[in-house]
C-alpha atoms as a PDB file:
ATOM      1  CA  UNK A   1      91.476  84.910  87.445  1.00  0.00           C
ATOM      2  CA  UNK A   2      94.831  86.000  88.241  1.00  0.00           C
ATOM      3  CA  UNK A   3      95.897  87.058  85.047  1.00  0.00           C
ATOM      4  CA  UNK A   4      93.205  89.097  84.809  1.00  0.00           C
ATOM      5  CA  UNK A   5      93.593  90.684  87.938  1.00  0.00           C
ATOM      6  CA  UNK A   6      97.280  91.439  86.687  1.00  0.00           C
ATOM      7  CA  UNK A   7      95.976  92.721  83.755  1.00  0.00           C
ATOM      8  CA  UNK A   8      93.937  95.710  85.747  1.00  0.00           C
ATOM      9  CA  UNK A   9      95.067  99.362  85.686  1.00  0.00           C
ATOM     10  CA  UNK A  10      94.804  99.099  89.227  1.00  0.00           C
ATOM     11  CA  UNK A  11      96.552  96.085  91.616  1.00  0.00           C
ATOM     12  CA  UNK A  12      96.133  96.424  95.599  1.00  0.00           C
ATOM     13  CA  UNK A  13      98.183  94.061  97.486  1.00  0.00           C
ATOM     14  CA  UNK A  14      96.011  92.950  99.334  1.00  0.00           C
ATOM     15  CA  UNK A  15      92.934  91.469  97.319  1.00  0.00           C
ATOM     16  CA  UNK A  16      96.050  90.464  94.725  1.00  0.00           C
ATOM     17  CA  UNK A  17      97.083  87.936  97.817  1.00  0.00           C
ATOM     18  CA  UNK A  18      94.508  86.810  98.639  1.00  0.00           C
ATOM     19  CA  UNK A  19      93.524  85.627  94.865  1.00  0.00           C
ATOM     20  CA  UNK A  20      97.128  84.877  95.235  1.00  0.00           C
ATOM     21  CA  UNK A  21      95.920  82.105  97.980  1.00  0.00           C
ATOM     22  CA  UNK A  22      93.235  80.829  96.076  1.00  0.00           C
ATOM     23  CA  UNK A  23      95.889  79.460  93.689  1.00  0.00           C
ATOM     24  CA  UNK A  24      96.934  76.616  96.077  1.00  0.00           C
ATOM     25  CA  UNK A  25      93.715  76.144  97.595  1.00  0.00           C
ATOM     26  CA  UNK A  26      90.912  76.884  95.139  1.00  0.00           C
ATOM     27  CA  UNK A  27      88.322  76.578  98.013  1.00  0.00           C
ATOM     28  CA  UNK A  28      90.488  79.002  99.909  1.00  0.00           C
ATOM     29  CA  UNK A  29      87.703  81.651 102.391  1.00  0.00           C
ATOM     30  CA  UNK A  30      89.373  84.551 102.383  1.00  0.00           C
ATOM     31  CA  UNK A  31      86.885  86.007 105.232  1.00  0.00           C
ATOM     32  CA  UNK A  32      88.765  84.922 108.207  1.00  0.00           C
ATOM     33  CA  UNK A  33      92.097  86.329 106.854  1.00  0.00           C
ATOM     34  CA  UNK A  34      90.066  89.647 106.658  1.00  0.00           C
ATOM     35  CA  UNK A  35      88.656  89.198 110.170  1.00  0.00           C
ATOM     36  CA  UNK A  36      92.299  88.146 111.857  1.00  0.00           C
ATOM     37  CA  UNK A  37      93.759  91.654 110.158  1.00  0.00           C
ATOM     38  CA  UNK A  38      90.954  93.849 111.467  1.00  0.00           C
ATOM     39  CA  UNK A  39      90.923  91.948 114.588  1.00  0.00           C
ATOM     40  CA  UNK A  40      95.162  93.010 114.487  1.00  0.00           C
ATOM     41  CA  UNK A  41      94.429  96.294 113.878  1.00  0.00           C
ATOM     42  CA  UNK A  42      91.196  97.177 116.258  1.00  0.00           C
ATOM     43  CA  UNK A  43      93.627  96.260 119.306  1.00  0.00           C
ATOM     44  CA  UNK A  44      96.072  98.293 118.024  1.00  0.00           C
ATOM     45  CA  UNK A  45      93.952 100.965 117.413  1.00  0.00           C
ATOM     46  CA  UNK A  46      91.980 100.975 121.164  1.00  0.00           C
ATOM     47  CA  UNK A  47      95.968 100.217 122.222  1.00  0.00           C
ATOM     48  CA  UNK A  48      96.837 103.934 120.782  1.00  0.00           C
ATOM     49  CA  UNK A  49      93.718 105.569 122.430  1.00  0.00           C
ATOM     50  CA  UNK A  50      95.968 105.804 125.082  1.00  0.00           C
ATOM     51  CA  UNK A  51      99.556 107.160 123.447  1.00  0.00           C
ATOM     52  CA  UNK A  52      99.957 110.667 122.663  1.00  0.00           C
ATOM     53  CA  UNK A  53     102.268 111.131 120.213  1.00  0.00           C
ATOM     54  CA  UNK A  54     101.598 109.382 116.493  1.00  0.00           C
ATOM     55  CA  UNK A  55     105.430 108.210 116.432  1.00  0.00           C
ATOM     56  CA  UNK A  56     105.030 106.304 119.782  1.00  0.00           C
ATOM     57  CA  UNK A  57     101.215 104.930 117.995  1.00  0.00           C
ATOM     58  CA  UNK A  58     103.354 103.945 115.187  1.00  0.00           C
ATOM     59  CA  UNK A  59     106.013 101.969 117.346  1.00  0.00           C
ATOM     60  CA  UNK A  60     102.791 100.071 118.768  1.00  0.00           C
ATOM     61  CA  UNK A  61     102.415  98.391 115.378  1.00  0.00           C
ATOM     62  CA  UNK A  62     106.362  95.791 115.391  1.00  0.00           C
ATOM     63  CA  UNK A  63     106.048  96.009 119.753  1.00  0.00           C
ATOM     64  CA  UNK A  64     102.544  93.938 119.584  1.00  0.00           C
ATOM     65  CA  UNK A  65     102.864  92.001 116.111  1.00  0.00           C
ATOM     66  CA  UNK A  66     106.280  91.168 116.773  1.00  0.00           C
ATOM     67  CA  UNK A  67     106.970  91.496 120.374  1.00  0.00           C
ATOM     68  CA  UNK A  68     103.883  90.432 121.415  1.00  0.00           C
ATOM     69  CA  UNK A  69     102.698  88.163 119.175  1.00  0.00           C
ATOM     70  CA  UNK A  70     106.041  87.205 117.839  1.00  0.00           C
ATOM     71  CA  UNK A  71     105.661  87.462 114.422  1.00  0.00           C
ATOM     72  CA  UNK A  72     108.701  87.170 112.531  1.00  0.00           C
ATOM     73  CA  UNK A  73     111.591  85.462 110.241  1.00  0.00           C
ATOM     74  CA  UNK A  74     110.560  82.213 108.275  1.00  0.00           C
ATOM     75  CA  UNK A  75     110.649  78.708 110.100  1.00  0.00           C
ATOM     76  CA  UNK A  76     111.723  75.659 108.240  1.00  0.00           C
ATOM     77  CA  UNK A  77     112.688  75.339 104.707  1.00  0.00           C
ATOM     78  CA  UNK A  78     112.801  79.058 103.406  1.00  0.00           C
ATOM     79  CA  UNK A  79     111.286  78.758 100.308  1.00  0.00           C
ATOM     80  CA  UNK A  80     108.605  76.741 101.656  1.00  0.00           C
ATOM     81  CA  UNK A  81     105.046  77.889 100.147  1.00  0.00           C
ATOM     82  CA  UNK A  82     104.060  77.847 103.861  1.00  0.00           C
ATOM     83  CA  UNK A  83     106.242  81.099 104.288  1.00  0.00           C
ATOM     84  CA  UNK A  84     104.664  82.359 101.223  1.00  0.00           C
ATOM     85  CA  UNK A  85     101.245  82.152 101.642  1.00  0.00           C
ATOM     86  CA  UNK A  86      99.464  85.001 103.330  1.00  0.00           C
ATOM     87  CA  UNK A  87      97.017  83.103 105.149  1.00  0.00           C
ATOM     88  CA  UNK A  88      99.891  80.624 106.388  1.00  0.00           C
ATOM     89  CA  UNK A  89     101.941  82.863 107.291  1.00  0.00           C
ATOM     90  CA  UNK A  90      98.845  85.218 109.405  1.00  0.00           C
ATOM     91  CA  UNK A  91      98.363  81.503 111.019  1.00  0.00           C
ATOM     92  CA  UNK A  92     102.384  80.582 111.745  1.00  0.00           C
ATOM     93  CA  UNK A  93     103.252  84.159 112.511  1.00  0.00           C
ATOM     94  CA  UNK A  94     106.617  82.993 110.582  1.00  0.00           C
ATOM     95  CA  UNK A  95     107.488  83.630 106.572  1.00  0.00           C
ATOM     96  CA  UNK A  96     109.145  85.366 103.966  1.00  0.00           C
ATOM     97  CA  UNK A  97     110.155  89.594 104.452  1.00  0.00           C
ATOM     98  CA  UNK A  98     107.284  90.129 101.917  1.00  0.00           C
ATOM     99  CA  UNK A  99     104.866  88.237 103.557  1.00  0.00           C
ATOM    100  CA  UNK A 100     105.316  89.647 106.672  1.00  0.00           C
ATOM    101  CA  UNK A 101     105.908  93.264 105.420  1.00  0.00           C
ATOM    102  CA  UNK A 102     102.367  92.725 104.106  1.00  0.00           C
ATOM    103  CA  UNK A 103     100.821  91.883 107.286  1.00  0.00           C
ATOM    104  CA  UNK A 104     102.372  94.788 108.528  1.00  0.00           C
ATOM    105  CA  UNK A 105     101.027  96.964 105.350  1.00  0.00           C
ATOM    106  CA  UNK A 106      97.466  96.024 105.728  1.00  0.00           C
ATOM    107  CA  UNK A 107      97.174  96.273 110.056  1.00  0.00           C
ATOM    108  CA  UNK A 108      98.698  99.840 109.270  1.00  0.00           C
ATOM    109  CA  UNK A 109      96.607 100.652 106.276  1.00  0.00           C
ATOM    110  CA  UNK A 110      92.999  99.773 108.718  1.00  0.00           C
ATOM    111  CA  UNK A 111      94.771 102.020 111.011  1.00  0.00           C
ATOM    112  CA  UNK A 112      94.873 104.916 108.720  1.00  0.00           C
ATOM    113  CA  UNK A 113      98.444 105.035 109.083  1.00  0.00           C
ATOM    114  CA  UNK A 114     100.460 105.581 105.990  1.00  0.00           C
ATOM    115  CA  UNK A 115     103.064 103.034 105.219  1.00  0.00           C
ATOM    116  CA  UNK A 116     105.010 101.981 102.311  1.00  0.00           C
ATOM    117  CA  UNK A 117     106.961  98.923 101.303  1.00  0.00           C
ATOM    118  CA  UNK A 118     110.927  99.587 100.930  1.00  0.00           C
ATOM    119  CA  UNK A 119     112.160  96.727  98.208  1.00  0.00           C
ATOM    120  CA  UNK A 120     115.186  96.113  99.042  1.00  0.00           C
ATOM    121  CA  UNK A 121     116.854  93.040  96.916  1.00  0.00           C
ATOM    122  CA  UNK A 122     116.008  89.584  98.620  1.00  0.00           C
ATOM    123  CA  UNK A 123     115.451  91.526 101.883  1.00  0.00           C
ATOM    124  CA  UNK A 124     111.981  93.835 101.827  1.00  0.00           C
ATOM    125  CA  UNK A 125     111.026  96.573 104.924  1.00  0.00           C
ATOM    126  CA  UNK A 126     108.895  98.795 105.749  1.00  0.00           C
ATOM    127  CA  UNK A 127     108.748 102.022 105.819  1.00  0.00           C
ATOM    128  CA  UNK A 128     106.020 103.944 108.461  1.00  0.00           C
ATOM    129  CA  UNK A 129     105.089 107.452 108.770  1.00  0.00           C
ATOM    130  CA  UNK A 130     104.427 109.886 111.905  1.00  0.00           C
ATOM    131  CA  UNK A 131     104.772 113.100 112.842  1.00  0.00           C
ATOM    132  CA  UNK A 132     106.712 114.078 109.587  1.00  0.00           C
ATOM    133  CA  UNK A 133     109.119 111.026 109.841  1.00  0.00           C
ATOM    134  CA  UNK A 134     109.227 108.191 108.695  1.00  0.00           C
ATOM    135  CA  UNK A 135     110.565 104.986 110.429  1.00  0.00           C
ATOM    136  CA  UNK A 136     112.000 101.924 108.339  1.00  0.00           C
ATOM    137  CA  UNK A 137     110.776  98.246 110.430  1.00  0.00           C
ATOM    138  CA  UNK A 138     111.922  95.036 109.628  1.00  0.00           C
ATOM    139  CA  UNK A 139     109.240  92.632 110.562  1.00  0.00           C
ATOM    140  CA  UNK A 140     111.717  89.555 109.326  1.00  0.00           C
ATOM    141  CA  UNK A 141     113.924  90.360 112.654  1.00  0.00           C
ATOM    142  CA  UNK A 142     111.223  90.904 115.058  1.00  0.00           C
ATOM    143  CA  UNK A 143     110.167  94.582 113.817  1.00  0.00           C
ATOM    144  CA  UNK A 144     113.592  96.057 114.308  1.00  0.00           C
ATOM    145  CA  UNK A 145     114.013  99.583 113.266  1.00  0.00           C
ATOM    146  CA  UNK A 146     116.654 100.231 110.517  1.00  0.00           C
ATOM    147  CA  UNK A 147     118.585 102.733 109.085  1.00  0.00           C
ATOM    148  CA  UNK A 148     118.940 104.057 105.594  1.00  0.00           C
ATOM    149  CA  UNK A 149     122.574 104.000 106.549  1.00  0.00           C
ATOM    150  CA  UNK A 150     121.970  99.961 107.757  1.00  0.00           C
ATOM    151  CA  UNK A 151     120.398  98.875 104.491  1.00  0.00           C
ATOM    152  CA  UNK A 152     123.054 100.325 102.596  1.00  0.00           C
ATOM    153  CA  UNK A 153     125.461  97.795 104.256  1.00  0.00           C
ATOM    154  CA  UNK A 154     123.164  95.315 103.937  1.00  0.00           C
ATOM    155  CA  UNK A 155     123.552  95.730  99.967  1.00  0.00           C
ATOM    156  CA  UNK A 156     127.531  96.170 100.346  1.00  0.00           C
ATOM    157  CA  UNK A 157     127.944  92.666 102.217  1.00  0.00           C
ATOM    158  CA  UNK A 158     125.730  91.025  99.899  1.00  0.00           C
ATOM    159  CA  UNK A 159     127.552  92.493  96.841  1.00  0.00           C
ATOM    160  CA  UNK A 160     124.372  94.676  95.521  1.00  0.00           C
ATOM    161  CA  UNK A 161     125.057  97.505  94.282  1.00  0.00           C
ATOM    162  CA  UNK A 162     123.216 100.724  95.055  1.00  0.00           C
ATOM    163  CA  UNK A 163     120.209 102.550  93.341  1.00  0.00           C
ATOM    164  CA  UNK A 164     117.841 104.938  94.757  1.00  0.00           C
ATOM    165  CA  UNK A 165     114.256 102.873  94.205  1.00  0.00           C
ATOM    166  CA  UNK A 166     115.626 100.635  96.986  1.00  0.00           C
ATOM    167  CA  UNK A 167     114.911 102.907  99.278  1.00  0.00           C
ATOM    168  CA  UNK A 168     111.723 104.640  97.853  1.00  0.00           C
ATOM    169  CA  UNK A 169     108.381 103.595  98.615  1.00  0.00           C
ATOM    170  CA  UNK A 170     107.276 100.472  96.153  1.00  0.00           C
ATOM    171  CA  UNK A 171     103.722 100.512  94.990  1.00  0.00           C
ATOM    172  CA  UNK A 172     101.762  97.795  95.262  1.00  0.00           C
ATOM    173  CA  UNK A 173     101.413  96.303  91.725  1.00  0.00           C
ATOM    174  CA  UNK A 174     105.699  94.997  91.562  1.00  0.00           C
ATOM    175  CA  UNK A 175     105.087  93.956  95.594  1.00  0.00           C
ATOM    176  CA  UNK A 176     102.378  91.544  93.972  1.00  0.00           C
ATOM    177  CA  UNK A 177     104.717  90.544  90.862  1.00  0.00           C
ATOM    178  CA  UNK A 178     107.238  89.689  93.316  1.00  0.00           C
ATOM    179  CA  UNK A 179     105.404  87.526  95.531  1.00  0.00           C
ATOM    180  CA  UNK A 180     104.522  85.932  92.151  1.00  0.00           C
ATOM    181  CA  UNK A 181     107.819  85.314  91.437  1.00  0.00           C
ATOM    182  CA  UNK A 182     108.367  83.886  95.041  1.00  0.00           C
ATOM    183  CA  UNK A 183     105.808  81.572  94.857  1.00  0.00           C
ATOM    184  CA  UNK A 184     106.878  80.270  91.297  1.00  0.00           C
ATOM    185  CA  UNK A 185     110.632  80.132  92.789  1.00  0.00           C
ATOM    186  CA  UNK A 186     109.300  77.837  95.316  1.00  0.00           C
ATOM    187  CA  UNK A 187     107.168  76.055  92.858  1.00  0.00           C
ATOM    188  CA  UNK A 188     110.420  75.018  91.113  1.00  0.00           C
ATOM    189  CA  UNK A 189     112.140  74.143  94.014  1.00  0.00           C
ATOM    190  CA  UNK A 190     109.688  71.255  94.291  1.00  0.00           C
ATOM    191  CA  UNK A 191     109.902  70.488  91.077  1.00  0.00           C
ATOM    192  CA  UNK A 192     106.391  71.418  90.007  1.00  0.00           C
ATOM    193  CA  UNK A 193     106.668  72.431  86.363  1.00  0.00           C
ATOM    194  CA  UNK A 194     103.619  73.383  85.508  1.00  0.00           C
ATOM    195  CA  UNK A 195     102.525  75.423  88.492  1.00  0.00           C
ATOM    196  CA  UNK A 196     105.766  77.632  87.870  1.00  0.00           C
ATOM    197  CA  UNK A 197     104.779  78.006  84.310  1.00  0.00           C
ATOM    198  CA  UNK A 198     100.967  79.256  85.407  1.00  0.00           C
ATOM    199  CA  UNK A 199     102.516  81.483  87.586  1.00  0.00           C
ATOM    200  CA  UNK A 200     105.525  82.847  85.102  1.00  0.00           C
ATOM    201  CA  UNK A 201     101.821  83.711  83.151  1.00  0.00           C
ATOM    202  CA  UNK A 202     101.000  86.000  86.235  1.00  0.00           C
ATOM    203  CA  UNK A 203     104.256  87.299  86.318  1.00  0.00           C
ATOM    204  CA  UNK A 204     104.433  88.621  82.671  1.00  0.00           C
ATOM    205  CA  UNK A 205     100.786  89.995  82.923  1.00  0.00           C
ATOM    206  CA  UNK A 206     101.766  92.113  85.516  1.00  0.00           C
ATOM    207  CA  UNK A 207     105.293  93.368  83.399  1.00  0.00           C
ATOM    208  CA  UNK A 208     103.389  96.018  80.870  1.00  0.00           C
ATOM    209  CA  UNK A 209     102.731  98.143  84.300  1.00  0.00           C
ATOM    210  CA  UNK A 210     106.656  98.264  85.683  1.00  0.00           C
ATOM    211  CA  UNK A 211     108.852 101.312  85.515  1.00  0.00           C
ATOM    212  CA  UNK A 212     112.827  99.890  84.679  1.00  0.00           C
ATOM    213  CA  UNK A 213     114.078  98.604  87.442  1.00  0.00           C
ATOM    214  CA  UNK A 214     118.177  98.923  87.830  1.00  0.00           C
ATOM    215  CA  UNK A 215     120.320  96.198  86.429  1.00  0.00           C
ATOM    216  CA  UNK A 216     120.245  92.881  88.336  1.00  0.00           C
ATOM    217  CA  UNK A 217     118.024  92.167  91.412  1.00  0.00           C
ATOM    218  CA  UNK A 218     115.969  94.889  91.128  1.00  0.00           C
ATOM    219  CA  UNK A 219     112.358  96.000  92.867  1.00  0.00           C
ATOM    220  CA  UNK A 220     110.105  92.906  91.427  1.00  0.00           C
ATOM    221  CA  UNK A 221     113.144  90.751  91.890  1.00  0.00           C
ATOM    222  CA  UNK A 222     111.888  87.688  94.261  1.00  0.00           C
ATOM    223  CA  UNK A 223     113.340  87.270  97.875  1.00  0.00           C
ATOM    224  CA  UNK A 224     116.681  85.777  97.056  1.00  0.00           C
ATOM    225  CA  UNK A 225     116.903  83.096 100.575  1.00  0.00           C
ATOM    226  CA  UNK A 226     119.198  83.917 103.530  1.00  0.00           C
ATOM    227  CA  UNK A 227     121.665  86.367 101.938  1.00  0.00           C
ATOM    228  CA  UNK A 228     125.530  85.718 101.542  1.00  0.00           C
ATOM    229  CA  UNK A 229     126.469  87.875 104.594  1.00  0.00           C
ATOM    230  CA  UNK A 230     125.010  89.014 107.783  1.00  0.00           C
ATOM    231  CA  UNK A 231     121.357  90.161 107.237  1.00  0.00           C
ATOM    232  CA  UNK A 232     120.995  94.129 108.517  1.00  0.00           C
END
């Protein structure tokens, strides 16, 4: 079922996750999930009722998932599948950049606000829109606000060099290959063979619909682990 869902003209994140779940747990309901992101997103949304600007309703979105509800960086062993896994991670409130980016992609998304993943290598954002700006968020540290000029250095002290499509907006189809990719690095971490070959499967159904990506860790690279220097 996966492959096939790779194989689509069209992948959205989030129905590709939530297949992604059923992978692990084959009886996996992927109703509550559903429920626990509108649920996110309907306090939110009776939360901006009473802001007047859209940047400050933006800013809502990391002050109650994070600050409120303290969703952020991954607990434990970092490639743990529990950081992974959508659903674990919606229950934890703790995982992966991509994980949590996604949470923050699909509140904003019921919203009606636009948003965008920024793939950085081993280290995704996000990037939300108001009032003709746009604000990068980095639900990994507690839905800080970056800097274009702050994930440059974040490339520089981990020895990445530079290239434009880390800083543009990522669709959703190489977001999906790389949480692939995640989950089969974890996979062989714990030396399951065989469920990082199924998932390699995924991964290569879902190559035929990539642009290039730059030389070496590039947009559909996975998250790399805690990077060599001081995370932006």
């Amino acid at each position: 079922r996966l492959v096939r869902y790779a194989l689509r003209e069209t992948v959205e994140l989030e129905p590709a996750l939530l297949l992604l779940a059923r992978f692990g747990d084959p009886e996996f309901d992927a109703r509550p999930v559903q429920r626990a992101l509108d649920s996110l997103a309907a306090e939110l949304l009776e939360r901006s009722r009473h802001v007047a600007s859209e940047l400050e309703r933006v800013r809502l979105i990391p002050r109650y998932l994070s600050g409120e509800l303290g969703f952020g960086g991954s607990i434990g062993d970092y490639h743990d599948p529990a950081n992974i896994q959508l659903q674990r991670v919606l229950q934890r409130k703790a995982g992966m950049p991509l994980t949590l980016c996604a949470i923050y992609l699909f509140v904003a998304r019921r919203m009606g606000v636009r948003a965008a993943i920024v793939p950085l290598p081993g280290h995704v954002m996000l990037r939300l829109y108001a009032d003709g700006k746009s604000l990068i968020i980095d639900p990994y540290h507690r839905g800080h606000e970056r800097t274009e000029r702050e994930c440059r250095r974040y490339l520089e002290q981990n020895g990445m060099g530079f290239s434009a499509l880390y800083l543009r907006d990522a669709g959703d189809r190489p977001m999906f290959k790389r949480q692939v990719a995640n989950l089969a690095r974890s996979a062989e971490k714990r030396g399951l063979k065989r469920e990082a070959q199924e998932l390699s499967l995924v991964a290569r159904a879902l190559e035929p619909k990539l642009s290039a990506a730059p030389a070496g860790r590039g947009p559909g690279s996975p998250e790399g682990g805690p990077s060599r220097g001081r995370r932006t």
